[in-house]
Protein backbone atom coordinates (compact mmCIF):
# COMPACT_ATOMS: atom_id res chain seq x y z
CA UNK A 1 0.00 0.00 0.00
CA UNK A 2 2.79 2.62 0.23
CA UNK A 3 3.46 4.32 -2.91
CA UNK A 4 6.78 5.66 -4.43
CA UNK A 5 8.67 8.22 -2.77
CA UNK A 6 9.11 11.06 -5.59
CA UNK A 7 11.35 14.29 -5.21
CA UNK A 8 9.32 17.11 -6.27
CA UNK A 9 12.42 19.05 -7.49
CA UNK A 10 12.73 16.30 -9.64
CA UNK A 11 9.89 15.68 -10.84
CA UNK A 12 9.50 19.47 -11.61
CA UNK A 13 12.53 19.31 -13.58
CA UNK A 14 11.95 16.02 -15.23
CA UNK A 15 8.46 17.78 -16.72
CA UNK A 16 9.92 21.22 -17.29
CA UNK A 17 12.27 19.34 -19.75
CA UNK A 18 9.73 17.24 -21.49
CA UNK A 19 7.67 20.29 -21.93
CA UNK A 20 10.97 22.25 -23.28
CA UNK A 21 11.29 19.23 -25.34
CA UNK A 22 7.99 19.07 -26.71
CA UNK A 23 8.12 22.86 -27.68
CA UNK A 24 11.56 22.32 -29.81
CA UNK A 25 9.71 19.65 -31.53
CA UNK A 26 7.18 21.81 -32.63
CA UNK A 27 9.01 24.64 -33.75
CA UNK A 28 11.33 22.04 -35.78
CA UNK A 29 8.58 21.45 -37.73
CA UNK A 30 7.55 24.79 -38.24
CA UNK A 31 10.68 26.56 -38.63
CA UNK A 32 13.15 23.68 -39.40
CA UNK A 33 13.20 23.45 -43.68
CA UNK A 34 15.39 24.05 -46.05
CA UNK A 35 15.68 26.62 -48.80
CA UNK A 36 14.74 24.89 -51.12
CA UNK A 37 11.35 22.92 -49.54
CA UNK A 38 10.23 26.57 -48.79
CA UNK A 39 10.89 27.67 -52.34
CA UNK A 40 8.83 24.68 -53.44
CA UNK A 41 6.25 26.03 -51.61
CA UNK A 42 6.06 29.08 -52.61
CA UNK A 43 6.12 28.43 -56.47
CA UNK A 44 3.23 25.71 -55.95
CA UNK A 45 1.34 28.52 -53.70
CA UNK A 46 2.05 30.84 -56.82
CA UNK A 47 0.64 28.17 -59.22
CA UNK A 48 -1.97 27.40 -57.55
CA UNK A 49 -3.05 31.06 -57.36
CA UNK A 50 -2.37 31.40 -61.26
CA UNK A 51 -4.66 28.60 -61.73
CA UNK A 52 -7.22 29.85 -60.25
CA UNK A 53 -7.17 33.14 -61.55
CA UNK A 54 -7.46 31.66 -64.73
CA UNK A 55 -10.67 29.80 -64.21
CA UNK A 56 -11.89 32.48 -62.76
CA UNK A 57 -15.21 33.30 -64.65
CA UNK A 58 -15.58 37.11 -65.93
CA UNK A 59 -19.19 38.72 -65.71
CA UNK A 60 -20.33 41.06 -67.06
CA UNK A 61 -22.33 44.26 -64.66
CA UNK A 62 -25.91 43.55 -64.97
CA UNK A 63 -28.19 46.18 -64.83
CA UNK A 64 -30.27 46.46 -61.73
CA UNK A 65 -33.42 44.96 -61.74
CA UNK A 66 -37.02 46.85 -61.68
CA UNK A 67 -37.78 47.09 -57.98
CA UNK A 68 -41.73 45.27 -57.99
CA UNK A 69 -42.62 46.41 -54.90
CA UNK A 70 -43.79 50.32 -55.31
């Protein structure tokens, strides 16, 4: 029935560092690519804009319509 005895330092420590940890992970994948992988993305961004654009569908103004309710 008696549990473990823990140092709370320790344990402080042990989860400050995990947490650090975790953090550095994250911005590794955020910050962490090369030149090249973000100039990829950018010219497939830019492509994919292009694209778009040049689906895009022109109208043409139409005139208003006769209000029917007067």
């Amino acid at each position: 029935m008696t549990g473990d005895v823990v140092n709370l330092r320790q344990f402080r420590k042990t989860k400050a560092r995990a947490e650090k940890e975790k953090a550095a992970e994250q911005n590794r994948l955020t910050h962490g690519r090369t030149k090249m992988e973000k100039n990829l993305t950018k010219a497939l961004n830019e492509k994919a804009k292009k694209d778009f654009d040049q689906s895009r569908l022109e109208r043409e103004p139409s005139s208003p319509k006769p209000d029917s309710s007067e």
